[in-house]
N, C-alpha and C. Protein backbone atom coordinates (compact mmCIF):
# COMPACT_ATOMS: atom_id res chain seq x y z
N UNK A 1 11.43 65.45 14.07
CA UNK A 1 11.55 64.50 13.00
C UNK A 1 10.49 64.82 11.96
N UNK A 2 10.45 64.47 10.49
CA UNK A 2 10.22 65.56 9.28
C UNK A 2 9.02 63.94 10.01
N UNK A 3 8.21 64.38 8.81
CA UNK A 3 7.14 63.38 8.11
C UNK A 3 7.64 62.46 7.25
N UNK A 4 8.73 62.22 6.32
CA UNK A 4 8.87 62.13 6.18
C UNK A 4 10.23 60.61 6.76
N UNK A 5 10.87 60.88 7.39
CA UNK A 5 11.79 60.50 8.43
C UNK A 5 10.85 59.79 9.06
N UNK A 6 9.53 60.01 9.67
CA UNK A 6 8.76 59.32 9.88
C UNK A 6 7.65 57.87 9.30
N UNK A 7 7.97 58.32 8.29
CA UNK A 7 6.84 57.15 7.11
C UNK A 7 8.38 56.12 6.39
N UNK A 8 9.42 56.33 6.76
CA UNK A 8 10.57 55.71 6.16
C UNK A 8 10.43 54.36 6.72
N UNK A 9 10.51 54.10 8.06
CA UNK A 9 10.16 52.75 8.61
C UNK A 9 9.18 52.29 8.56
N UNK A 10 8.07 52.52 8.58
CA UNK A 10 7.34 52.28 7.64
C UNK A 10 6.47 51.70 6.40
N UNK A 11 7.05 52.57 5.77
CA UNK A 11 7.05 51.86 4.42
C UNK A 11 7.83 51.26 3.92
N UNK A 12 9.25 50.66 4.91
CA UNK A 12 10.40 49.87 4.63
C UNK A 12 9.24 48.56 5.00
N UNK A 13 8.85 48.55 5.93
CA UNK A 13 7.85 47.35 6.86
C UNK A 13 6.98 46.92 5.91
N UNK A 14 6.39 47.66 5.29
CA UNK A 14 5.28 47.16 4.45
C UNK A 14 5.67 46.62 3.31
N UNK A 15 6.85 46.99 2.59
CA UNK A 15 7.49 47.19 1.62
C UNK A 15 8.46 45.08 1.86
N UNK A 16 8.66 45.47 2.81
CA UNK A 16 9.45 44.30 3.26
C UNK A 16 7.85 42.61 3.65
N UNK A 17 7.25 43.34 4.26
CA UNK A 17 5.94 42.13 4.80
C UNK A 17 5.62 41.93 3.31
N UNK A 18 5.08 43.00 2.38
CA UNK A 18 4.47 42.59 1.24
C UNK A 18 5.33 41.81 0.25
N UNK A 19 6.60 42.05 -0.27
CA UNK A 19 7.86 41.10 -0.43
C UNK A 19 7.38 40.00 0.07
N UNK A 20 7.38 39.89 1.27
CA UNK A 20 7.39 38.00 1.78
C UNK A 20 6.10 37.40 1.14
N UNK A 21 5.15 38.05 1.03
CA UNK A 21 4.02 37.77 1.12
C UNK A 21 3.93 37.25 -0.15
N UNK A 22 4.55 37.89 -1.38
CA UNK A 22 4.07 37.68 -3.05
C UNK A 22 5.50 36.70 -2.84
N UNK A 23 6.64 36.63 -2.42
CA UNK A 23 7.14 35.28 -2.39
C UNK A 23 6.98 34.35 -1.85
N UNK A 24 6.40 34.29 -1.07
CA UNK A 24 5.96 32.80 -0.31
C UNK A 24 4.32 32.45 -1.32
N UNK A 25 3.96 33.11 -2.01
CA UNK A 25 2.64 32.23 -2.38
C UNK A 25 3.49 31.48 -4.23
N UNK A 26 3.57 30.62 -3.89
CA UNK A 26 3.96 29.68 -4.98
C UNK A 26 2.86 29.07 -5.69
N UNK A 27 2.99 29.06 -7.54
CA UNK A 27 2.55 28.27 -8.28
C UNK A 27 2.23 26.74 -7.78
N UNK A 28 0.77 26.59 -7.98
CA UNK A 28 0.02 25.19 -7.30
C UNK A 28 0.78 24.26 -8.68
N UNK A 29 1.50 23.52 -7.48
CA UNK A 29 1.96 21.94 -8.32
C UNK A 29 1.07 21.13 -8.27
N UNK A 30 1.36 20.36 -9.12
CA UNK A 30 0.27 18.83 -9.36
C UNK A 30 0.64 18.37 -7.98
N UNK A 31 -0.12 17.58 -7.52
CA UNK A 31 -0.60 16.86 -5.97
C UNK A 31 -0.95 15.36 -7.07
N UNK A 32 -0.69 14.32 -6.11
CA UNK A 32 -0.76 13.25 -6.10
C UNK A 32 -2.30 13.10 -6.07
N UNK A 33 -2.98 12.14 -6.98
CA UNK A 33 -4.32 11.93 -6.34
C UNK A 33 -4.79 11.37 -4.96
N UNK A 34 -5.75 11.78 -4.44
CA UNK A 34 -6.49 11.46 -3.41
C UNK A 34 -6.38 9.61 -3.31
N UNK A 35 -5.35 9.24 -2.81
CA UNK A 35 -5.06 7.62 -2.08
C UNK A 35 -6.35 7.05 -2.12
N UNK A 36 -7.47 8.25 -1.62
CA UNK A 36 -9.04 7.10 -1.68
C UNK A 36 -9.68 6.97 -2.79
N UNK A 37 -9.38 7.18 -4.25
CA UNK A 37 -9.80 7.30 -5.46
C UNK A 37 -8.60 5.90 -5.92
N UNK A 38 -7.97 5.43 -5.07
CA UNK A 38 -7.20 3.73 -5.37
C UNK A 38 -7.14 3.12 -3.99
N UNK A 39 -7.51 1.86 -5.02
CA UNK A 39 -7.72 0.80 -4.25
C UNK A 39 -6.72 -0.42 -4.46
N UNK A 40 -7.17 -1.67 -4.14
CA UNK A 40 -6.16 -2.84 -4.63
C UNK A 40 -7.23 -3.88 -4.32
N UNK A 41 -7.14 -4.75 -5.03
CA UNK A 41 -8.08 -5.81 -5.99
C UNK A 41 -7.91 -7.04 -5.93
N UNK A 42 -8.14 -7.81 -4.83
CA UNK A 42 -7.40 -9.28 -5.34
C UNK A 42 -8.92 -10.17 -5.61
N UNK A 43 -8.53 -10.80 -6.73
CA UNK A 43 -9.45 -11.69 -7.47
C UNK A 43 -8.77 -13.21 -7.22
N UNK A 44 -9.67 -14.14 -5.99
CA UNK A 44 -8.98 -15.45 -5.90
C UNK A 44 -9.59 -16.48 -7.00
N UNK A 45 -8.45 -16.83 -7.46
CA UNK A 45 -8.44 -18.27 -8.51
C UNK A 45 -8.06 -19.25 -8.17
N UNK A 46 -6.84 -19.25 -7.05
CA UNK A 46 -6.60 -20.69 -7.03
C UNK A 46 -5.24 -19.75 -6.18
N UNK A 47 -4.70 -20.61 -5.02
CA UNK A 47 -3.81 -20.47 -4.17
C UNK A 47 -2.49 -20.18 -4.52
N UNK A 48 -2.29 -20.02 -5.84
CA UNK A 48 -0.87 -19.97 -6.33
C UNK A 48 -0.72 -19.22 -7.38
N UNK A 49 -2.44 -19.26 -7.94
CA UNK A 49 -2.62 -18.13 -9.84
C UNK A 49 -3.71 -17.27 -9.38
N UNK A 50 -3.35 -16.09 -8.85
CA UNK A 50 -4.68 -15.66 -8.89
C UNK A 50 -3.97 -14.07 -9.17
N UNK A 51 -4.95 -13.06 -8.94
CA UNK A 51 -4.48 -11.55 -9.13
C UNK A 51 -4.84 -10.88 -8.11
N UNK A 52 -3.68 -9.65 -8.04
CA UNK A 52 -3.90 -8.90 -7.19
C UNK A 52 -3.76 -7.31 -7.92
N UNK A 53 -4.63 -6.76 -8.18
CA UNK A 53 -4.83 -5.24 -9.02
C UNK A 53 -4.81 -4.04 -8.30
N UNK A 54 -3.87 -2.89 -8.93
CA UNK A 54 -4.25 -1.73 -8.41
C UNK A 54 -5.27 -0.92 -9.32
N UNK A 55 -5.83 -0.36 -8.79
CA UNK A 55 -7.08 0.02 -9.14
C UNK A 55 -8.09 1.67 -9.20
N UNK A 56 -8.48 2.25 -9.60
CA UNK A 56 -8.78 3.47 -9.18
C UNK A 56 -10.52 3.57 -9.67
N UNK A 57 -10.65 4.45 -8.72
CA UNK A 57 -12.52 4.54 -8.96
C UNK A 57 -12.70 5.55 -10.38
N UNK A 58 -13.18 5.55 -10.50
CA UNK A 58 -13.97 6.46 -11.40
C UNK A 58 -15.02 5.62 -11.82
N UNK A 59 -16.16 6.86 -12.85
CA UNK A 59 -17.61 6.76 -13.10
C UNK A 59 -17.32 5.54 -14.06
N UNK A 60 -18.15 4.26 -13.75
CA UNK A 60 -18.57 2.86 -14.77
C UNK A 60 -17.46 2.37 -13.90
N UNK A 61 -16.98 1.44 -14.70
CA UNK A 61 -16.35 0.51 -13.99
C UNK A 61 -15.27 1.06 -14.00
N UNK A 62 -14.68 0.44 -12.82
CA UNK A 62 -13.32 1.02 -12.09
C UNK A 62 -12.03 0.12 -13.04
N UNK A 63 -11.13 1.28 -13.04
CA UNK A 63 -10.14 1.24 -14.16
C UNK A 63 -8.58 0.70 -13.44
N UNK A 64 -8.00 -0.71 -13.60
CA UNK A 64 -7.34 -1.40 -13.60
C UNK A 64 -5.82 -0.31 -14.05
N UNK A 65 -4.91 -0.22 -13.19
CA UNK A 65 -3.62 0.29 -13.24
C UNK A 65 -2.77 -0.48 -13.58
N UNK A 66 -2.84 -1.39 -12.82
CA UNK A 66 -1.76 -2.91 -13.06
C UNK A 66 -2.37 -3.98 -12.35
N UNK A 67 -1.91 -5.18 -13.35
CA UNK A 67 -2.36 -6.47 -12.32
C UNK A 67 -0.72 -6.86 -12.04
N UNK A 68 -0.67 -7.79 -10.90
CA UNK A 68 0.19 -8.67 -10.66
C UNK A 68 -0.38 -10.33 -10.36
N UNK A 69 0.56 -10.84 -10.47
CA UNK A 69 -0.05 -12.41 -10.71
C UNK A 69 0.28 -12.86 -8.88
N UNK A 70 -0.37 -12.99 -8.32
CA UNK A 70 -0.55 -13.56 -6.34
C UNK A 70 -1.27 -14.62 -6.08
N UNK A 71 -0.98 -15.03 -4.77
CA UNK A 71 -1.31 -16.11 -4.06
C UNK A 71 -1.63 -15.85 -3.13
N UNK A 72 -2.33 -16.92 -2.41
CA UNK A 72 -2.93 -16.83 -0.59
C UNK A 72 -3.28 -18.19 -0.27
N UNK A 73 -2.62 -18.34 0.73
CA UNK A 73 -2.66 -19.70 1.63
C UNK A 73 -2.49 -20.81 0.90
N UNK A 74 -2.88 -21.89 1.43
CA UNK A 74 -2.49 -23.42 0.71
C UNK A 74 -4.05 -24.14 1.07
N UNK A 75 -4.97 -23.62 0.85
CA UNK A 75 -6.03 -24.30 1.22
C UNK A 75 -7.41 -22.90 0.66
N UNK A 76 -8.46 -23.61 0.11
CA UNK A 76 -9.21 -22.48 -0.16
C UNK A 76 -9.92 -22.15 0.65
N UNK A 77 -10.32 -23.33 1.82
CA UNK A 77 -11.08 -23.12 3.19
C UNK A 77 -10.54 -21.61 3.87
N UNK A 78 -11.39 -20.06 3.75
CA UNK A 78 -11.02 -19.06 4.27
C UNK A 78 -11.15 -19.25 5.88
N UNK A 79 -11.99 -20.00 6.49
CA UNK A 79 -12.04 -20.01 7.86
C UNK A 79 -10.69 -21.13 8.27
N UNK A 80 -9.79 -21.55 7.68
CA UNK A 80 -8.97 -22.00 8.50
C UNK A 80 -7.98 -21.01 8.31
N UNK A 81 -7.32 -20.96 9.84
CA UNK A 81 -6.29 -19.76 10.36
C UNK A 81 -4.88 -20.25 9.87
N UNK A 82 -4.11 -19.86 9.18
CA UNK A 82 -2.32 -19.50 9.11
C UNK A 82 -2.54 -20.79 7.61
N UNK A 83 -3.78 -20.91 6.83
CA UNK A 83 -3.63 -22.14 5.89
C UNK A 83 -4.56 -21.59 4.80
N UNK A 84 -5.42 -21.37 4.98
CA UNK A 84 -6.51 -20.39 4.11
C UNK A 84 -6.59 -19.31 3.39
N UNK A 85 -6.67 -19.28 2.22
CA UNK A 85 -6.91 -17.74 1.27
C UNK A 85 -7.98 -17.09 2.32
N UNK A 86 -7.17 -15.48 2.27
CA UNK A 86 -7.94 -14.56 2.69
C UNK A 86 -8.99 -14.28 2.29
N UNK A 87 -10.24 -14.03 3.46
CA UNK A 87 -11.41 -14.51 3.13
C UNK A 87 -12.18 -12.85 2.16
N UNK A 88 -13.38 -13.52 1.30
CA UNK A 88 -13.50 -12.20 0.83
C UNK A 88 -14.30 -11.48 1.28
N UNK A 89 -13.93 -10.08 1.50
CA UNK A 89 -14.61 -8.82 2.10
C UNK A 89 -13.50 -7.71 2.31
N UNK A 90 -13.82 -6.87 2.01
CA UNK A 90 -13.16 -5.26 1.94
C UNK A 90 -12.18 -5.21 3.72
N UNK A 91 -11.02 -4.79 2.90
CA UNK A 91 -9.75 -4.86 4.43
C UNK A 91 -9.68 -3.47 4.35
N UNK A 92 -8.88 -2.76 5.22
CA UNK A 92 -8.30 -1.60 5.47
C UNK A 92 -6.31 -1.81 5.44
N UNK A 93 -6.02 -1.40 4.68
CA UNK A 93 -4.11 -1.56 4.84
C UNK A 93 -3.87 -0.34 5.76
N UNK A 94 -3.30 -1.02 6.48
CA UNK A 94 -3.28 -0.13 7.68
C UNK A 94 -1.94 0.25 7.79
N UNK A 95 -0.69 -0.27 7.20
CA UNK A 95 0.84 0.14 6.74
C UNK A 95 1.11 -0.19 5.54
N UNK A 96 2.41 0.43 4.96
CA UNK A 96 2.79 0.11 4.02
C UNK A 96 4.49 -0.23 4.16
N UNK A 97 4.88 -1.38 4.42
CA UNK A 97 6.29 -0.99 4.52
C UNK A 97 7.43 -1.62 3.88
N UNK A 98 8.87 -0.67 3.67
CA UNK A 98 9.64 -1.25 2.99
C UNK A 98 10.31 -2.02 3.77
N UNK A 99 10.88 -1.89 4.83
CA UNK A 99 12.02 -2.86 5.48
C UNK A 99 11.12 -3.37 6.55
N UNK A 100 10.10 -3.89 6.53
CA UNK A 100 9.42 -4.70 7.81
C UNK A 100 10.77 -5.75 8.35
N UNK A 101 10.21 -6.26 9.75
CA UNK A 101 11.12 -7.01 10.07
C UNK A 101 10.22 -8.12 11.36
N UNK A 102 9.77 -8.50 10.83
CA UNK A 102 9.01 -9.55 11.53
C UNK A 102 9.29 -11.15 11.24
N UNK A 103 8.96 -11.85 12.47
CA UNK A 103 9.68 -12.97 13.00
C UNK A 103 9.67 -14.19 11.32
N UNK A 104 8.60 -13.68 10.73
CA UNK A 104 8.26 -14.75 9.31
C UNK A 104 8.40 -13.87 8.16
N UNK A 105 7.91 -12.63 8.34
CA UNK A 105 7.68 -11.31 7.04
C UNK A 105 8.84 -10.81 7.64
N UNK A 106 9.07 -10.50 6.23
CA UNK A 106 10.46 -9.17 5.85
C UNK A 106 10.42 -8.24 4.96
N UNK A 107 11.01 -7.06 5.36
CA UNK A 107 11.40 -6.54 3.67
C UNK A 107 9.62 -5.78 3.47
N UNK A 108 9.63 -5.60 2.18
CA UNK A 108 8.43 -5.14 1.91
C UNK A 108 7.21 -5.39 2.23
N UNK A 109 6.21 -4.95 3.13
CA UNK A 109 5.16 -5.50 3.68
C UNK A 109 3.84 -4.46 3.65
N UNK A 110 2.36 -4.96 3.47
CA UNK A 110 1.46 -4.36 3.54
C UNK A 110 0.82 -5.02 4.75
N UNK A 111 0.46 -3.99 5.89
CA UNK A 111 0.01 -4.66 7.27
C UNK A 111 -1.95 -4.72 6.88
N UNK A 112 -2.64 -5.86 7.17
CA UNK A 112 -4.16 -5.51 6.85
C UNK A 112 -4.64 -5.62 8.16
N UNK A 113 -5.90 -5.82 8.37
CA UNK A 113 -6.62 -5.15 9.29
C UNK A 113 -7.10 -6.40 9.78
N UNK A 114 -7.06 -6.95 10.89
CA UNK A 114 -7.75 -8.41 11.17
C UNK A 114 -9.02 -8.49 11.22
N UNK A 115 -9.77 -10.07 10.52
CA UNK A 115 -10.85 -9.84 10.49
C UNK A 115 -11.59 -11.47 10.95
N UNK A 116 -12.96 -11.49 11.06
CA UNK A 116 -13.27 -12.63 11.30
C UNK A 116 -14.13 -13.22 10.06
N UNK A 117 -13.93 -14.94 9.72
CA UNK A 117 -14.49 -15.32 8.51
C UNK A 117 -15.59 -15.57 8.44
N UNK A 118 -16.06 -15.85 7.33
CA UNK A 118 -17.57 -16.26 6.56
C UNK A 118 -18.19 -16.60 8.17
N UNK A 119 -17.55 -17.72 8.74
CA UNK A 119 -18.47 -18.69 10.15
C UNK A 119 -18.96 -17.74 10.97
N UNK A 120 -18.47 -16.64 11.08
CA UNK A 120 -18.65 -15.65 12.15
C UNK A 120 -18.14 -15.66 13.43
N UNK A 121 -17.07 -16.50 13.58
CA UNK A 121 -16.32 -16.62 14.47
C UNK A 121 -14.86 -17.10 14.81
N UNK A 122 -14.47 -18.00 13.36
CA UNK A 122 -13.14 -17.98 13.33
C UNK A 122 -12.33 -16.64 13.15
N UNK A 123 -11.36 -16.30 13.67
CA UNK A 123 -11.09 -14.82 13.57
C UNK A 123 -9.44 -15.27 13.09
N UNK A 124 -8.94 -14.62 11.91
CA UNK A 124 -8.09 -14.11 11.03
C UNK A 124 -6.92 -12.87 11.23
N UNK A 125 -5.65 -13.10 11.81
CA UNK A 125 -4.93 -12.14 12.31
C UNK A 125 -3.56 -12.09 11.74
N UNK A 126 -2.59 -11.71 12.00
CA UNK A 126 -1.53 -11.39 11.03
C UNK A 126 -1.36 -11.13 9.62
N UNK A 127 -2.96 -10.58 8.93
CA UNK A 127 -2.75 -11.06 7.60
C UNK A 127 -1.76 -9.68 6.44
N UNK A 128 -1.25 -10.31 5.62
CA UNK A 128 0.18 -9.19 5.06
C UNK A 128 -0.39 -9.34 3.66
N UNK A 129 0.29 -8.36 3.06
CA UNK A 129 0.52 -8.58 1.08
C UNK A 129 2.03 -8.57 1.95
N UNK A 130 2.82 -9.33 1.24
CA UNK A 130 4.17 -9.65 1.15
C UNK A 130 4.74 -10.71 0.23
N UNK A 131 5.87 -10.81 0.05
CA UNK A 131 7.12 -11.64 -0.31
C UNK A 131 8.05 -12.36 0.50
N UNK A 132 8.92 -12.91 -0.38
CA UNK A 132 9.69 -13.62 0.33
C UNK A 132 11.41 -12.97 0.43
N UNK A 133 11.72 -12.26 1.22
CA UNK A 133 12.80 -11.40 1.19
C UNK A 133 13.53 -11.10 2.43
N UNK A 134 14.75 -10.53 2.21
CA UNK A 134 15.41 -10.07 4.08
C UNK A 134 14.42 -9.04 4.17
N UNK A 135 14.60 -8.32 5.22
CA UNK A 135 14.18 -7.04 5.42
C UNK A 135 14.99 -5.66 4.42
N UNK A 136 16.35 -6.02 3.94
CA UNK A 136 16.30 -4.98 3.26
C UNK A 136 15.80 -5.10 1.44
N UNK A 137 14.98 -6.27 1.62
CA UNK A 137 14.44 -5.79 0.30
C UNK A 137 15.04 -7.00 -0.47
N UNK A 138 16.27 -7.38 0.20
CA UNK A 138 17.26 -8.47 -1.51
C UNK A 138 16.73 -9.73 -0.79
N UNK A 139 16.97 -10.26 -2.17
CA UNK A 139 16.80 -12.45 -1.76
C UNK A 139 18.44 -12.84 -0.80
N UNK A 140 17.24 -13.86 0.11
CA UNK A 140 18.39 -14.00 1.04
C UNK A 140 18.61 -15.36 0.62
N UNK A 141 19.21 -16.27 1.60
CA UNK A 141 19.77 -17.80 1.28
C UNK A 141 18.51 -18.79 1.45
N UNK A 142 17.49 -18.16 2.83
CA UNK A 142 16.66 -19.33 3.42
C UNK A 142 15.48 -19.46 2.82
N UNK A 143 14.74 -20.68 2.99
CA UNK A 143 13.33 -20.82 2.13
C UNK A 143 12.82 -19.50 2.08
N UNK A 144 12.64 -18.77 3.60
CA UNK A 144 11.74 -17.89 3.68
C UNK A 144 11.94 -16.28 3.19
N UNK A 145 13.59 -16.19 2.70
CA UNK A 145 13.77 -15.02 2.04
C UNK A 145 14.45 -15.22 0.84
N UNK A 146 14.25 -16.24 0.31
CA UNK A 146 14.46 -16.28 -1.12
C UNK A 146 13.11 -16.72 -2.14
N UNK A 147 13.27 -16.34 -3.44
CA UNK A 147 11.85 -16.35 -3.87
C UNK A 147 12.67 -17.59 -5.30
N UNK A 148 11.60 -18.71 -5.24
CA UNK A 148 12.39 -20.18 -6.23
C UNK A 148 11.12 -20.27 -7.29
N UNK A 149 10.32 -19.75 -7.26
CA UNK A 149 9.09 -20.01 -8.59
C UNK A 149 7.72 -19.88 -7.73
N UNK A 150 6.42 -20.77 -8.41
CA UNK A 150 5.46 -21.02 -8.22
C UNK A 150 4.71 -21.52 -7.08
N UNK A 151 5.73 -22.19 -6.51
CA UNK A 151 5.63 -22.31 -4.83
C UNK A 151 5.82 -21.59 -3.76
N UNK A 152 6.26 -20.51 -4.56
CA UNK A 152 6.38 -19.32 -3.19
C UNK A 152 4.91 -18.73 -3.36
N UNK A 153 4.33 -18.89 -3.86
CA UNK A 153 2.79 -17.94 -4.29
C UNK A 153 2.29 -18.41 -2.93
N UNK A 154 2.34 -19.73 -2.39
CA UNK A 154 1.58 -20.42 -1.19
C UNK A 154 1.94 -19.40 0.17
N UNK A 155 1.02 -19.14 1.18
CA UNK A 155 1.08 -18.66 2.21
C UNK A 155 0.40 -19.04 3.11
N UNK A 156 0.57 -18.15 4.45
CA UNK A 156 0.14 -19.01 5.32
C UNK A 156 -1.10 -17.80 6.03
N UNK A 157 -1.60 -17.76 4.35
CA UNK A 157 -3.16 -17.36 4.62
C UNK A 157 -3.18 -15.78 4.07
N UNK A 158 -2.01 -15.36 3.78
CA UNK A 158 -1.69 -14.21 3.28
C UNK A 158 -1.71 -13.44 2.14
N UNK A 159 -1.72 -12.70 1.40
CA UNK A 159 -1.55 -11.95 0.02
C UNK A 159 0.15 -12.39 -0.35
N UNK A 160 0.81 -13.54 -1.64
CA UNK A 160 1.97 -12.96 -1.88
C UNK A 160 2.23 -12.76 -3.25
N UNK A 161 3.18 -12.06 -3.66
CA UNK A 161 3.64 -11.66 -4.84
C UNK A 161 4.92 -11.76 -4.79
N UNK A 162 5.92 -11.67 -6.13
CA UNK A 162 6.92 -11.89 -6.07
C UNK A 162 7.96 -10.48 -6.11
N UNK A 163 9.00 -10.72 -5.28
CA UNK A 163 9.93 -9.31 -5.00
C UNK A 163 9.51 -7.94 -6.30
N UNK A 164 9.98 -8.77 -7.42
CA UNK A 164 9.83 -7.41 -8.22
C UNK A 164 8.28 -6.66 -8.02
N UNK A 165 7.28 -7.68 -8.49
CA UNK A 165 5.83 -6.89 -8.44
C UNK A 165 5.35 -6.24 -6.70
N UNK A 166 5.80 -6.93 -5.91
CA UNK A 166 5.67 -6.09 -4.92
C UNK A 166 6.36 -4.65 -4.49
N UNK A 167 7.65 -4.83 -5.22
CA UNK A 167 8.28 -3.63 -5.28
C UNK A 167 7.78 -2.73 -6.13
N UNK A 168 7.17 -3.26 -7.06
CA UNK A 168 7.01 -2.37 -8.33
C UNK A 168 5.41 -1.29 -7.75
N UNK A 169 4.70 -2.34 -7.27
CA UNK A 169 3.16 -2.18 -6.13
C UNK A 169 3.44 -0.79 -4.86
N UNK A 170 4.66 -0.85 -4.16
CA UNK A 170 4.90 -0.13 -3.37
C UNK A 170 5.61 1.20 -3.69
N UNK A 171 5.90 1.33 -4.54
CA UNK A 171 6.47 2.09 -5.40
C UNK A 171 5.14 3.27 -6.40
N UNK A 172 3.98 2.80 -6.97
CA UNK A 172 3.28 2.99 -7.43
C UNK A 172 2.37 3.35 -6.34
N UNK A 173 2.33 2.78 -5.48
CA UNK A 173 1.32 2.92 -4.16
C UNK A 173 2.04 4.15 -3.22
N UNK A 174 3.31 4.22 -3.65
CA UNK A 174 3.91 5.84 -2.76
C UNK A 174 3.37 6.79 -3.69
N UNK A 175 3.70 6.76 -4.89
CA UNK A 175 3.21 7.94 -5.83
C UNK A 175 1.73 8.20 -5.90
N UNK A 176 1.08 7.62 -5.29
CA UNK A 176 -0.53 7.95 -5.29
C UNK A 176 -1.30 8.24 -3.63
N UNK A 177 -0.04 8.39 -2.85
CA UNK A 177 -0.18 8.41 -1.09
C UNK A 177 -0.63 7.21 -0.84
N UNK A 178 -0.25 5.96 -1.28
CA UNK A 178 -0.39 4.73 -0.28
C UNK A 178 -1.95 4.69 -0.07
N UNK A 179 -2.48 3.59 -1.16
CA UNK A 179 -4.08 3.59 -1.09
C UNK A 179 -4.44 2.71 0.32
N UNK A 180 -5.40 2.51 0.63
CA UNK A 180 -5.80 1.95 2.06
C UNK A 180 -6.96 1.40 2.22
N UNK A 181 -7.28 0.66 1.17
CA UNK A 181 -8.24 -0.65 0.97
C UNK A 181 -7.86 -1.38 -0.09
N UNK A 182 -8.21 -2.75 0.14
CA UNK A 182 -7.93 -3.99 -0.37
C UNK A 182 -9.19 -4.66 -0.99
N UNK A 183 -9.99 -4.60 -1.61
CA UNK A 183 -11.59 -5.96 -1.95
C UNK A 183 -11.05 -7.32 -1.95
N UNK A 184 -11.36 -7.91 -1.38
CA UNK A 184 -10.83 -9.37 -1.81
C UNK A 184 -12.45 -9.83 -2.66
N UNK A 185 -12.20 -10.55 -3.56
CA UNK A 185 -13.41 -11.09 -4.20
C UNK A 185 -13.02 -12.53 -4.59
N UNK A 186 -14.09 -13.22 -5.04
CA UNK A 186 -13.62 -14.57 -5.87
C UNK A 186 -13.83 -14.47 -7.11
């Protein structure tokens, strides 16, 4: 066999590996920012008017994306359980979801991180950003999945907003990888 006849496979191999090689390295696309450069913001005012902001860090003060207008609980006392605005101090969102399906929450849901209040010992569990919706997202017939005005803001100790802004929140919160802290402040 020539030298030739010999270097044919070869340099088909190299010829072929190096091919893959300059096609598989693709032009760097834009990437979503870093989820931990946003946050979400709720500023309590009052159990039925208050805000809940998405938010992103940067140098000076941190720069406001969107507000939505939210509620929490029916009582401002944070140490009472399933009646109380969520108390303030930094949460972790630990899900983000569209079709939740839980026994009271439906539909679009942010799962938070349980915590214990101001007293240091009442302890705070189930707490959600949610609405009032089925699980797939539409207004249903019953109090608890249909949304009627200003009285749905009330919860039972929870973050709520109304279908559209929560949709609009989860939606905005996919395009940035689903941020994963909450500040609650007053």
């Amino acid at each position: 066999m020539g030298t030739r006849a010999r270097l044919a496979p070869v340099l088909l191999a190299v010829t072929i590996v190096g091919g893959l090689a300059t096609t598989t390295t693709a032009p760097a696309q834009a990437q979503p920012a870093a989820a931990s450069s946003y946050y979400l913001k709720f500023n309590k005012s009052t159990n039925t008017n208050s805000t809940l902001s998405l938010m992103k860090s940067v140098s000076g003060p941190d720069k406001v994306i969107k507000k939505y207008r939210a509620g929490s609980g029916v009582s401002t006392n944070e140490c009472t359980p399933s009646r109380g605005w969520l108390p303030t101090k930094t949460y972790k969102i630990n899900n983000w979801f569209k079709t939740y399906n839980g026994s009271l929450i439906k539909g679009y849901a942010f799962r938070l991180n349980d915590t214990t209040c101001k007293n240091g010992h009442t302890r705070r569990t189930e707490l959600f950003i949610h609405s009032e919706m089925k699980q797939n997202g539409r207004a249903g017939t019953s109090e608890a999945t249909r949304w009627d005005g200003n009285s749905d803001y009330k919860s039972a100790g929870c973050i709520k907003l109304k279908p559209a802004d929560i949709k609009d929140l989860y939606k905005r919160g996919k395009a940035l990888g689903f941020p994963k802290k909450l500040v609650v402040t007053n």
